[in-house]
C-alpha atoms as a PDB file:
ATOM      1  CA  UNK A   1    -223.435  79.797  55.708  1.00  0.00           C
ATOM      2  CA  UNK A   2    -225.642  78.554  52.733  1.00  0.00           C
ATOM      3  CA  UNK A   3    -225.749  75.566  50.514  1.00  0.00           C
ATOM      4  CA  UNK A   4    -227.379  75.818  47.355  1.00  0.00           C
ATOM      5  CA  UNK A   5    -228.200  73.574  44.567  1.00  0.00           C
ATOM      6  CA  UNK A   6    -227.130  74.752  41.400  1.00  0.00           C
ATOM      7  CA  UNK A   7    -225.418  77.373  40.113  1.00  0.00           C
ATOM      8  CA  UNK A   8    -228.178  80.276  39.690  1.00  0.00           C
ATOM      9  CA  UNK A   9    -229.143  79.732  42.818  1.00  0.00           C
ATOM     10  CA  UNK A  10    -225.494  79.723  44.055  1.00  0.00           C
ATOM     11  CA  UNK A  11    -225.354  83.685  41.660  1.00  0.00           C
ATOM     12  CA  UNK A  12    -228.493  84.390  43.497  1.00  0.00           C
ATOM     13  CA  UNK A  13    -227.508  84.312  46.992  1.00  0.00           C
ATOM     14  CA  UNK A  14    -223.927  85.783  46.083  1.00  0.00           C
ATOM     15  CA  UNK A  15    -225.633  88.518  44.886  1.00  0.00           C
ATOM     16  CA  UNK A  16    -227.273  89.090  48.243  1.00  0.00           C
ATOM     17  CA  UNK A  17    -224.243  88.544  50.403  1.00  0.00           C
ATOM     18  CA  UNK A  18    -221.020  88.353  48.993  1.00  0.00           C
ATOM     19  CA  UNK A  19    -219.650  87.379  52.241  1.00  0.00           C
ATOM     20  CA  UNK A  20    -221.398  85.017  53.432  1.00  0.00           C
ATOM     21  CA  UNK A  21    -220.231  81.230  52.910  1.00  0.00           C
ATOM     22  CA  UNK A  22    -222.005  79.293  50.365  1.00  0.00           C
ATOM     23  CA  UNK A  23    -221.135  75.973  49.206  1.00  0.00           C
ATOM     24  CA  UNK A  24    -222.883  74.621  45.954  1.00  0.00           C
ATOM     25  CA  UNK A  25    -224.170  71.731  45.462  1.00  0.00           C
ATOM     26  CA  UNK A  26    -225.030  69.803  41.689  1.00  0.00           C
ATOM     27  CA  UNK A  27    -223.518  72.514  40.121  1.00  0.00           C
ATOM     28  CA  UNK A  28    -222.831  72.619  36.348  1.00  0.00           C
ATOM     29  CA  UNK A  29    -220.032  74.983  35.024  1.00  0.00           C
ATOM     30  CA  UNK A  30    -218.832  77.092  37.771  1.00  0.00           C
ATOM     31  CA  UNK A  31    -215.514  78.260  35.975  1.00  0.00           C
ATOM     32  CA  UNK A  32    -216.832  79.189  32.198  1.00  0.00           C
ATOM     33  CA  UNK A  33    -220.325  80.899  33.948  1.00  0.00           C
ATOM     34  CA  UNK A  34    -217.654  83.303  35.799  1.00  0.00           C
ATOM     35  CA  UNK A  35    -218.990  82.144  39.191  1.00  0.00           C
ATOM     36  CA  UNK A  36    -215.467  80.926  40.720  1.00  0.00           C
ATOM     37  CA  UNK A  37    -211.957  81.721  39.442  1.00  0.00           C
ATOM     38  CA  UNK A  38    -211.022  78.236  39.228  1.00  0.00           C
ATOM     39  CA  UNK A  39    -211.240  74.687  40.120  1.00  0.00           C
ATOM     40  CA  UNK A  40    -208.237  74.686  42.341  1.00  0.00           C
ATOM     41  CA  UNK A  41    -208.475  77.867  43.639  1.00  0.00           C
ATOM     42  CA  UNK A  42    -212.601  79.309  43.781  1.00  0.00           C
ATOM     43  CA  UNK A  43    -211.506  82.637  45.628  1.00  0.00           C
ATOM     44  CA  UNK A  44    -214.823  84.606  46.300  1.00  0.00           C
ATOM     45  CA  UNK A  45    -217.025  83.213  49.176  1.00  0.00           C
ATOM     46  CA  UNK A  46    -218.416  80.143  47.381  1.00  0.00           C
ATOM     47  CA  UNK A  47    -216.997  76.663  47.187  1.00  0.00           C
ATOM     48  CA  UNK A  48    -219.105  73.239  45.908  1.00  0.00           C
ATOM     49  CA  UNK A  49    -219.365  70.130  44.218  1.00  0.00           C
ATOM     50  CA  UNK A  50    -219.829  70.532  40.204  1.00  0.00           C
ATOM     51  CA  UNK A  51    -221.862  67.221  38.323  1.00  0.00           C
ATOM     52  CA  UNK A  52    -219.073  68.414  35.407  1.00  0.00           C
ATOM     53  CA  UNK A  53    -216.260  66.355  34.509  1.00  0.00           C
ATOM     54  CA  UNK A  54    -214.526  66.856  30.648  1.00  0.00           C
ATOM     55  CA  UNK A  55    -214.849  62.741  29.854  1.00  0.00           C
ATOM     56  CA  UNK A  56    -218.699  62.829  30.545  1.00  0.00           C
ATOM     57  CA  UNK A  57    -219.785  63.811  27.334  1.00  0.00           C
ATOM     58  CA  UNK A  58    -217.878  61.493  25.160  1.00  0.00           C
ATOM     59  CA  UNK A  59    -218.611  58.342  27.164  1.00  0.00           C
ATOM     60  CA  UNK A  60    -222.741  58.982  27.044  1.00  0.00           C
ATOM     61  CA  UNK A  61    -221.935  59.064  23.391  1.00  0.00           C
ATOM     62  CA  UNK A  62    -219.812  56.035  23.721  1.00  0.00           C
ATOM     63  CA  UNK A  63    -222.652  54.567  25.341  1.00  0.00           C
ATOM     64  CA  UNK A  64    -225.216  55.458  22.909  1.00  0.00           C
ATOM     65  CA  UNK A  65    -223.474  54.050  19.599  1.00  0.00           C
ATOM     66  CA  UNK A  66    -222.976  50.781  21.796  1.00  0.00           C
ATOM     67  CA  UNK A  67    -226.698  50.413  22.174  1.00  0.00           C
ATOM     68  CA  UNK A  68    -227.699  52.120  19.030  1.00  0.00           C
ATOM     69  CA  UNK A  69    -226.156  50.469  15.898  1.00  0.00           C
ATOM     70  CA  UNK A  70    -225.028  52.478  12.841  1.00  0.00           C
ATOM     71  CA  UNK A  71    -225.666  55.221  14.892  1.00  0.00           C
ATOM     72  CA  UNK A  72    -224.706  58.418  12.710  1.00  0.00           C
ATOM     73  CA  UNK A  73    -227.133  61.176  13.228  1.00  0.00           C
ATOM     74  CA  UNK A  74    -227.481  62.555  16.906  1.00  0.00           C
ATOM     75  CA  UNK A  75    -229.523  65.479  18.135  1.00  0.00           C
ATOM     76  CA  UNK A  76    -228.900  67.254  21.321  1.00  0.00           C
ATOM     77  CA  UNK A  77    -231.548  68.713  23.317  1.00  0.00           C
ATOM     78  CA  UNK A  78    -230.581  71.157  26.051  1.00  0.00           C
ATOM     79  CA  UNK A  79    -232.288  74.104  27.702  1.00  0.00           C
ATOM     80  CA  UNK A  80    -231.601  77.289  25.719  1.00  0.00           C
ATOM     81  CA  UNK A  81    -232.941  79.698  28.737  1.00  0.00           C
ATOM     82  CA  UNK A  82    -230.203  78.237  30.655  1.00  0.00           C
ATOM     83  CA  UNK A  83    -226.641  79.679  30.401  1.00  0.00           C
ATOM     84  CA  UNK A  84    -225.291  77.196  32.403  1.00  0.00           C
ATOM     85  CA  UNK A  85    -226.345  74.752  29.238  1.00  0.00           C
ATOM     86  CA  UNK A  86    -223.378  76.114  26.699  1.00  0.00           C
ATOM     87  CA  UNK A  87    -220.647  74.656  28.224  1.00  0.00           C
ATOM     88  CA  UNK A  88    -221.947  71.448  28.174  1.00  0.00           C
ATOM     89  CA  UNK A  89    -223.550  72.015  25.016  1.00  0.00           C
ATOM     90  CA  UNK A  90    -219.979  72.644  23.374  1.00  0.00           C
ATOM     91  CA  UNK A  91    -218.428  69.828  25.438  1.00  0.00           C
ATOM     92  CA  UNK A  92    -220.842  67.069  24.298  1.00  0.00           C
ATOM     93  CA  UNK A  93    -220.723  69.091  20.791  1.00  0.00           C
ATOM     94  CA  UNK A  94    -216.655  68.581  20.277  1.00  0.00           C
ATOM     95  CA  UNK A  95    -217.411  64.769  21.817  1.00  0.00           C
ATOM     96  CA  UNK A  96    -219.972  64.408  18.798  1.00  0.00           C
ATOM     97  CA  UNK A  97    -217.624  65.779  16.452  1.00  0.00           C
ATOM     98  CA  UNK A  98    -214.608  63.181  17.594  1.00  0.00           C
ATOM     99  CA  UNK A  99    -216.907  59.941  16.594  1.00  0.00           C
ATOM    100  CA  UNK A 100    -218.150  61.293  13.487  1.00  0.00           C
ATOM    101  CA  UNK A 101    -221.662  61.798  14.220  1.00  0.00           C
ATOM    102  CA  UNK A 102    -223.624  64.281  12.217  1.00  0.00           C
ATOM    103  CA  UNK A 103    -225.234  66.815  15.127  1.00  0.00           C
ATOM    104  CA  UNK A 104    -228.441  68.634  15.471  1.00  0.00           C
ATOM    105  CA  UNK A 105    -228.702  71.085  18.567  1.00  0.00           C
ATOM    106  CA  UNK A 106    -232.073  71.363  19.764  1.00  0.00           C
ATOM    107  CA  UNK A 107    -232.868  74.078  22.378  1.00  0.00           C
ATOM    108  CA  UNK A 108    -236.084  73.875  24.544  1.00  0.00           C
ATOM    109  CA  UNK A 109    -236.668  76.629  26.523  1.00  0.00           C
ATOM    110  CA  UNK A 110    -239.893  76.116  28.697  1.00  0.00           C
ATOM    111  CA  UNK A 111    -241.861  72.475  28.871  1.00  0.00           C
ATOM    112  CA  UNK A 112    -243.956  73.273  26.143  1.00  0.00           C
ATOM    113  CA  UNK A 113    -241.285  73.098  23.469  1.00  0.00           C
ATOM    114  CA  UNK A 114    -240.278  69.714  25.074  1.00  0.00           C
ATOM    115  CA  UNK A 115    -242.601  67.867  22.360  1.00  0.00           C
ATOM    116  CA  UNK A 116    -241.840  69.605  19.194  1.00  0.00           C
ATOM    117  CA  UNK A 117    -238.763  69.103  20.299  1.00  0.00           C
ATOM    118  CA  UNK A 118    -239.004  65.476  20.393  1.00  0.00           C
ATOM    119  CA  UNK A 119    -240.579  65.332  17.058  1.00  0.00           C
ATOM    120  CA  UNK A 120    -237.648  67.346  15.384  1.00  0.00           C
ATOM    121  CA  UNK A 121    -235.720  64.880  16.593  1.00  0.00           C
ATOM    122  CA  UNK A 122    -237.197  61.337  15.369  1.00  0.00           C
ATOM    123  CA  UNK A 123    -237.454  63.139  12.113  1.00  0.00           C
ATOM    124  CA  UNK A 124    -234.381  64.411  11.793  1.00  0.00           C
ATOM    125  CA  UNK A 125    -231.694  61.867  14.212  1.00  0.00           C
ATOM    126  CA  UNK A 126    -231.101  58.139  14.949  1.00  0.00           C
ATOM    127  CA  UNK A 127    -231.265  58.306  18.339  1.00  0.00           C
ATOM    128  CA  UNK A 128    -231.135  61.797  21.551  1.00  0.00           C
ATOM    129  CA  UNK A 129    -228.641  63.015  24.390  1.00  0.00           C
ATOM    130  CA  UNK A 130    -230.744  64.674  26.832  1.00  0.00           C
ATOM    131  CA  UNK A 131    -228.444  67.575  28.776  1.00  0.00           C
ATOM    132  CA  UNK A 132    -228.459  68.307  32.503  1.00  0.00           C
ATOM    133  CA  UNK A 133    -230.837  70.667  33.332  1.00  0.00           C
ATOM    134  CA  UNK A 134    -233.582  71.078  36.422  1.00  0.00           C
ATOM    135  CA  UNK A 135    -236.410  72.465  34.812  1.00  0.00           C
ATOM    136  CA  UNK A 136    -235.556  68.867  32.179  1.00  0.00           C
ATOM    137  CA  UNK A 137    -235.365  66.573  35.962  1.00  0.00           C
ATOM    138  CA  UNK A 138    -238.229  67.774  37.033  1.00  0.00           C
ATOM    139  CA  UNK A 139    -240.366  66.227  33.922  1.00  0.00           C
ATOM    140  CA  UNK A 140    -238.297  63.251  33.421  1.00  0.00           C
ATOM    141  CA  UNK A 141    -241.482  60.589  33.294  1.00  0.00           C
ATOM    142  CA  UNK A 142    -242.775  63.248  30.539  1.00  0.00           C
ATOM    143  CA  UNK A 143    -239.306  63.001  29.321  1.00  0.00           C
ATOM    144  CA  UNK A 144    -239.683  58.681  29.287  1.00  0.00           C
ATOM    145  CA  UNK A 145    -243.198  59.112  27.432  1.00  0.00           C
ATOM    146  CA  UNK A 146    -241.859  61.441  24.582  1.00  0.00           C
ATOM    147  CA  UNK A 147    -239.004  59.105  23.954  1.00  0.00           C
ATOM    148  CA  UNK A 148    -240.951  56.154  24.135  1.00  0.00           C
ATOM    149  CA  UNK A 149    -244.465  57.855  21.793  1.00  0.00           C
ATOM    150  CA  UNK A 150    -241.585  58.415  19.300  1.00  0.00           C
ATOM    151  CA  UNK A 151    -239.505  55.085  19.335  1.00  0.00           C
ATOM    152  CA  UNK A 152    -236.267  57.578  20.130  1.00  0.00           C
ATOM    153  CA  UNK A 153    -233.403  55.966  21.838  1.00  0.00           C
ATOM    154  CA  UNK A 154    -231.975  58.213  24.671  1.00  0.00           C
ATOM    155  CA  UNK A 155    -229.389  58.790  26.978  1.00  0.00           C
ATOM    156  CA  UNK A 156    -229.456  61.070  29.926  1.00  0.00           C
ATOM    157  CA  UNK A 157    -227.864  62.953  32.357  1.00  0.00           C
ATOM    158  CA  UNK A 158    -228.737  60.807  35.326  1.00  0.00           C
ATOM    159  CA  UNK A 159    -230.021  57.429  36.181  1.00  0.00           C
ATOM    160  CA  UNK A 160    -233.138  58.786  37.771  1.00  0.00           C
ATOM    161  CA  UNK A 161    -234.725  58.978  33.887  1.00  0.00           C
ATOM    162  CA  UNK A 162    -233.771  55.392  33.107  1.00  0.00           C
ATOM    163  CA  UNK A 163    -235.559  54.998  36.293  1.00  0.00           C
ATOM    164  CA  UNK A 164    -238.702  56.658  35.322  1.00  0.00           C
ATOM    165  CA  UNK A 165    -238.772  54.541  32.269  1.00  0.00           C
ATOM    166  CA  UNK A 166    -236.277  56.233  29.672  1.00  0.00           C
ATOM    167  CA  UNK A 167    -233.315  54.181  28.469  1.00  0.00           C
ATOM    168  CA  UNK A 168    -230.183  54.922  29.979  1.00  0.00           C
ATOM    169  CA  UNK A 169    -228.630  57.404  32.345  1.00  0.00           C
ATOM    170  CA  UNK A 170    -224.864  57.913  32.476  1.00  0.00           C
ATOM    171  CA  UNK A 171    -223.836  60.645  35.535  1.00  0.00           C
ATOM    172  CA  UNK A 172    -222.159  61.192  38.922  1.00  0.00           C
ATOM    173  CA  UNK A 173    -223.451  59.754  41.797  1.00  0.00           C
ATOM    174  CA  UNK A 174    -225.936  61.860  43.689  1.00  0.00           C
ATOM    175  CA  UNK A 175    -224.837  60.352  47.203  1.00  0.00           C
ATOM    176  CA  UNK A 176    -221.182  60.599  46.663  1.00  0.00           C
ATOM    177  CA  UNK A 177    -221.689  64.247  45.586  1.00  0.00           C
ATOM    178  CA  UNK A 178    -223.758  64.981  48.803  1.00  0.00           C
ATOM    179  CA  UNK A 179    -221.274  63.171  50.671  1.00  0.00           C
ATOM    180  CA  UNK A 180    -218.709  65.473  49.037  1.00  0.00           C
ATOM    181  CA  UNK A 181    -220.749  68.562  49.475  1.00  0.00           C
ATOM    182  CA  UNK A 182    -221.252  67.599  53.179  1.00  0.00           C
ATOM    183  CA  UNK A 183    -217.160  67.857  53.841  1.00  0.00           C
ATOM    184  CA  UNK A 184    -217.352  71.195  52.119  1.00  0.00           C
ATOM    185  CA  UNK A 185    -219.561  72.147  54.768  1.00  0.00           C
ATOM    186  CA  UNK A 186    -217.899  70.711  57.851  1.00  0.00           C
ATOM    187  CA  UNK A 187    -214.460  72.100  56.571  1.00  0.00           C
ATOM    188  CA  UNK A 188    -216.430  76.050  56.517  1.00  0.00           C
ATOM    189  CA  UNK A 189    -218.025  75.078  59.862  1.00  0.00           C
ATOM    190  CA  UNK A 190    -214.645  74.439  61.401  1.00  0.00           C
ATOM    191  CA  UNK A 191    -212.609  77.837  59.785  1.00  0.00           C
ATOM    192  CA  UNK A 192    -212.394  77.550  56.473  1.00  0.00           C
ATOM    193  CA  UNK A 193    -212.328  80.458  54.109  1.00  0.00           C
ATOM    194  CA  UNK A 194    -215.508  79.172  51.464  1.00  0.00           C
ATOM    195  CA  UNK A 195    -213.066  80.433  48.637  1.00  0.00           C
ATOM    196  CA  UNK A 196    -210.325  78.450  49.524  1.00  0.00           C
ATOM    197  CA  UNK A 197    -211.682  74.313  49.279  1.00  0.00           C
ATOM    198  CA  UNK A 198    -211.350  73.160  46.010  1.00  0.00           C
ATOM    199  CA  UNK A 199    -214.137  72.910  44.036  1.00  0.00           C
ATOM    200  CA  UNK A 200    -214.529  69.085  43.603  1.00  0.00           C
ATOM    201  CA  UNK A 201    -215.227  67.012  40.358  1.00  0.00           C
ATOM    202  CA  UNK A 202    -217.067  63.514  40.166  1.00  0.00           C
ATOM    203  CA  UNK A 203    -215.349  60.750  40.666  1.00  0.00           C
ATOM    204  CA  UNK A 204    -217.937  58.108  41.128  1.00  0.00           C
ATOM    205  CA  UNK A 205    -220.199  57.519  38.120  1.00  0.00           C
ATOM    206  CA  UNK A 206    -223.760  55.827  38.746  1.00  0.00           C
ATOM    207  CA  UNK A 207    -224.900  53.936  35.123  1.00  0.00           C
ATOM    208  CA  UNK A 208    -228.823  52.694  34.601  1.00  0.00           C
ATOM    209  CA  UNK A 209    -230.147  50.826  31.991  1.00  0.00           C
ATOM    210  CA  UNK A 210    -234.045  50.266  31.231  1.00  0.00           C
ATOM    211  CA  UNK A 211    -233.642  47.008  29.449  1.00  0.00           C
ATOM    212  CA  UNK A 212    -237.414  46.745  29.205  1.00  0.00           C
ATOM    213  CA  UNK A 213    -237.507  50.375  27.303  1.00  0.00           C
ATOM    214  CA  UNK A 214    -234.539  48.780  24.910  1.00  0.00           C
ATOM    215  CA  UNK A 215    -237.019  45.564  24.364  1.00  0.00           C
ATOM    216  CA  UNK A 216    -239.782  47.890  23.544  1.00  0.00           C
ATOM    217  CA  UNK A 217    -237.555  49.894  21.141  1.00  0.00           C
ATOM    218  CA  UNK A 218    -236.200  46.638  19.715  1.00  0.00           C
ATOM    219  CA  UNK A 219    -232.829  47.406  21.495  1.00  0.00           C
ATOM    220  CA  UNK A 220    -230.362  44.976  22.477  1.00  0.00           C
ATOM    221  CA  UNK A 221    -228.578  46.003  25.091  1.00  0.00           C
ATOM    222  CA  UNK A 222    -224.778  44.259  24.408  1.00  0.00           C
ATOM    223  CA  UNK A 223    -223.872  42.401  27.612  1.00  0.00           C
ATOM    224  CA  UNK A 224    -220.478  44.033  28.743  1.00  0.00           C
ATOM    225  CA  UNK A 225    -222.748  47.062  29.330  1.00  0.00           C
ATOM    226  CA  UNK A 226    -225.118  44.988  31.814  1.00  0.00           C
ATOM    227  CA  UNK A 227    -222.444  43.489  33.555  1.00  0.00           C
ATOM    228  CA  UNK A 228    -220.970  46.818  34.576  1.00  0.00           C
ATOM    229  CA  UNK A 229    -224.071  48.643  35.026  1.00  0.00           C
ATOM    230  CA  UNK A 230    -225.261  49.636  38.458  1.00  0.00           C
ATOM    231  CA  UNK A 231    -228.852  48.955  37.725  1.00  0.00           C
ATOM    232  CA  UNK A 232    -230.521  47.162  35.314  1.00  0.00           C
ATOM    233  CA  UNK A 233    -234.467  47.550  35.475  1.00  0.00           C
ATOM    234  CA  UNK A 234    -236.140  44.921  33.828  1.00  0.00           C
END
């Protein structure tokens, strides 16, 4: 058996073995990148834990015109090398499109786009959802600086970049999921066809706020938000 993180890697290994058992781990879009059949019903040999749920998108944005008043023009930046991007791309697109916002898709496909990217943006948008994205993770203090050398409020993925110094992060939890993933496992380990588990949705949501990079930005973050976030860094 295997566990992967991701889903390339998880289209990697299948494409070594397609029996062995592999159960994926922070997974985007498993369904629309053709990699199981379904949610309910994966069939194949791989099974997992997917960071997507359909109500994600909308509530970052929700989050964003909270913090960000008179918020009307948003850009998206996602990874354009990354197929696994589109579906989330579309998902947060149709969110944008229910709250009226006026959308500019940005795609970045290696890190040294990441500041032209950034600049597009303050020129061009009120205020930046960041999509999910390793390669995007990996640089998420670069990530903090850009936002911060061009006064651009942002939202991300994960609470790790509020962490690191950007504003907020909206996402499943990364224990829960692991927790999650780990039952996956343990079910395989014990009989269990991999195709057969369900592959699993979030259901516990981790919120961050840097209310230090909102002071900075001459934010102020509205206090309903604080209450109910799970970490506030001051």
């Amino acid at each position: 058996m295997l566990a992967t993180h991701g889903v390339r890697a998880s289209v990697v290994a299948r494409n070594a073995n397609a029996k062995i058992p592999i159960v994926c781990f922070d997974c985007g879009d498993l369904v629309s990148t053709g990699v199981v059949e379904s949610l309910a019903h994966p069939g194949g040999n791989i099974t997992g834990v997917t960071l997507i749920h359909p109500e994600t998108s909308g509530k970052r944005l929700e989050l964003l015109q909270e913090i960000v008043p008179g918020l009307t023009r948003l850009a998206i930046l996602y990874n354009s090398a990354n197929p696994v991007s589109e579906p989330e791309l579309k998902s947060t697109q149709a969110a944008g499109r229910l709250l009226g916002l006026q959308l500019l898709s940005i795609g970045a496909r290696d890190p040294n786009e990441l500041e032209s990217a950034f600049s597009i943006s303050r020129e061009r948008a009120d205020a930046l959802i960041v999509l999910s994205d390793a390669m995007f993770l990996g640089r998420r203090e670069q990530f903090a600086d850009l936002a911060a050398t061009n006064r651009l409020p942002a939202i991300f993925w994960t609470g790790e970049y509020a962490k690191a110094g950007g504003l907020i992060g909206y996402g499943p939890d990364g224990l829960a999921l692991a927790r999650r993933a780990a039952s996956h496992v343990d079910k395989i380990l014990k009989g269990a066809k991999a195709g057969d588990p369900p592959v699993e949705q979030p259901t516990k949501f981790e919120l961050v706020i840097n209310r230090k990079t909102a002071k900075a930005l001459g934010l102020t973050i509205p206090d309903k938000l604080l209450v109910t976030a799970d970490e506030v860094i001051e």
